[in-house]
Protein backbone atom coordinates (compact mmCIF):
# COMPACT_ATOMS: atom_id res chain seq x y z
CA UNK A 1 165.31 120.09 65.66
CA UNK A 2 168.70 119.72 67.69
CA UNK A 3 167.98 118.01 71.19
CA UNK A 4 169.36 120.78 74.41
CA UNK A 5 172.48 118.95 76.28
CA UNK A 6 171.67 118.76 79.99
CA UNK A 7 174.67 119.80 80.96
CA UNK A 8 173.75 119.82 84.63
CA UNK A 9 175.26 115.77 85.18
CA UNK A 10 179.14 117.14 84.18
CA UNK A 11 178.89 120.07 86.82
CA UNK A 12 177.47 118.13 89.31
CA UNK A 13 180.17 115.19 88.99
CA UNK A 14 182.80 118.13 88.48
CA UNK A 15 181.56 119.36 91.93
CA UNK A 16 180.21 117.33 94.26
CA UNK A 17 181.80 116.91 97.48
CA UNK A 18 184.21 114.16 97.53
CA UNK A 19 185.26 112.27 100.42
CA UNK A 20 189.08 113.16 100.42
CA UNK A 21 189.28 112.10 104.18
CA UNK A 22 187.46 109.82 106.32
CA UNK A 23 184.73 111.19 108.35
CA UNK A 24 186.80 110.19 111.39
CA UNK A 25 189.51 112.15 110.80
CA UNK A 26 187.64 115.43 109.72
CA UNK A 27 187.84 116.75 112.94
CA UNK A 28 191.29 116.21 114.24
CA UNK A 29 192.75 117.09 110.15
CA UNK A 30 190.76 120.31 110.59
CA UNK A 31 191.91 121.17 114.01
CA UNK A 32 195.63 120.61 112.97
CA UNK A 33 195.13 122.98 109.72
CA UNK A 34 193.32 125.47 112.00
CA UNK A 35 196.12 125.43 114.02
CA UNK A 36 198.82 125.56 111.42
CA UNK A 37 196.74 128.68 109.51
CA UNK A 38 196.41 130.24 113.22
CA UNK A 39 200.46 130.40 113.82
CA UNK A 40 200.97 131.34 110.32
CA UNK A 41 198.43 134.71 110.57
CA UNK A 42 200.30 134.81 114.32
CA UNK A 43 203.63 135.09 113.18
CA UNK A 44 202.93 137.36 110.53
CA UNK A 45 201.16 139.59 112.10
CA UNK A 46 204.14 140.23 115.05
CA UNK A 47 206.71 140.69 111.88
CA UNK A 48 204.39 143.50 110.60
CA UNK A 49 203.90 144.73 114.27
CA UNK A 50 207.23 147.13 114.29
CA UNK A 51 205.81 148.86 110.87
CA UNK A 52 202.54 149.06 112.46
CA UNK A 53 203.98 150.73 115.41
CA UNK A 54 205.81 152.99 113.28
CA UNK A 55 204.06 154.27 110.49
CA UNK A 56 203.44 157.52 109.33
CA UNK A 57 201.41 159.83 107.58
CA UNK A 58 203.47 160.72 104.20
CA UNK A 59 201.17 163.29 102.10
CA UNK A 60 203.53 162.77 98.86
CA UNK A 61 204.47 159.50 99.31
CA UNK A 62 207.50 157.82 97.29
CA UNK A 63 205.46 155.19 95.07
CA UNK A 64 206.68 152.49 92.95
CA UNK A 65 205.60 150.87 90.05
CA UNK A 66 202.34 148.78 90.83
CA UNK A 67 201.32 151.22 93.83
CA UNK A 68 199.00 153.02 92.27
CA UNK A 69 195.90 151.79 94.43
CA UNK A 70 197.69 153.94 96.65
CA UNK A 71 197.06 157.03 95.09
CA UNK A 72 193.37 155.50 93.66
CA UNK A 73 192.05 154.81 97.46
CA UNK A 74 193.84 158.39 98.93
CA UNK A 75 191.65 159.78 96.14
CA UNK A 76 188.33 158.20 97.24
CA UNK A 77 189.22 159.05 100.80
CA UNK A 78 189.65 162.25 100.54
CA UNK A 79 185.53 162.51 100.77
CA UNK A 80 185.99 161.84 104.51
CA UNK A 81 188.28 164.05 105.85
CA UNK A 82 188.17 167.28 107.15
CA UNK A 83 187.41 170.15 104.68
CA UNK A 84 190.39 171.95 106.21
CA UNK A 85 192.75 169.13 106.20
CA UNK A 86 196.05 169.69 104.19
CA UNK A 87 196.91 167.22 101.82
């Protein structure tokens, strides 16, 4: 009879936490990257702003290869609007 492998031991030392940095600089590393993630999602968020500001309902929309989730998610929300609402 063939013995079972535990196989738990090579996931466990695949993923147990590792110290990658010293417990004294955990905090200030993570403020830093919380910062640095923060201006990122900042800045990117005022260069979408003007197409925010301007968008538009287009019921036959120009699409492009690779937008059809477009088309998949108008479908599905169609459920919600209006009975009377054009298309």
């Amino acid at each position: 009879m063939k013995k079972e492998t535990d196989l738990s031991e090579p996931f466990r030392r695949l993923f147990a936490p590792r110290r990658v940095v010293e417990p004294a600089l955990r905090g200030p590393l993570t403020r830093v990257l919380a910062q640095a993630m923060l201006g990122v999602v900042v800045r990117v968020g005022r260069e979408d702003l003007p197409i925010w500001n301007h968008k538009r309902y287009e019921p036959r929309p120009r699409l492009t290869r690779g937008d059809e989730a477009i088309t998949h998610y108008r479908r599905w929300a169609r459920q919600f609007y209006p009975p009377d609402r054009p298309d």
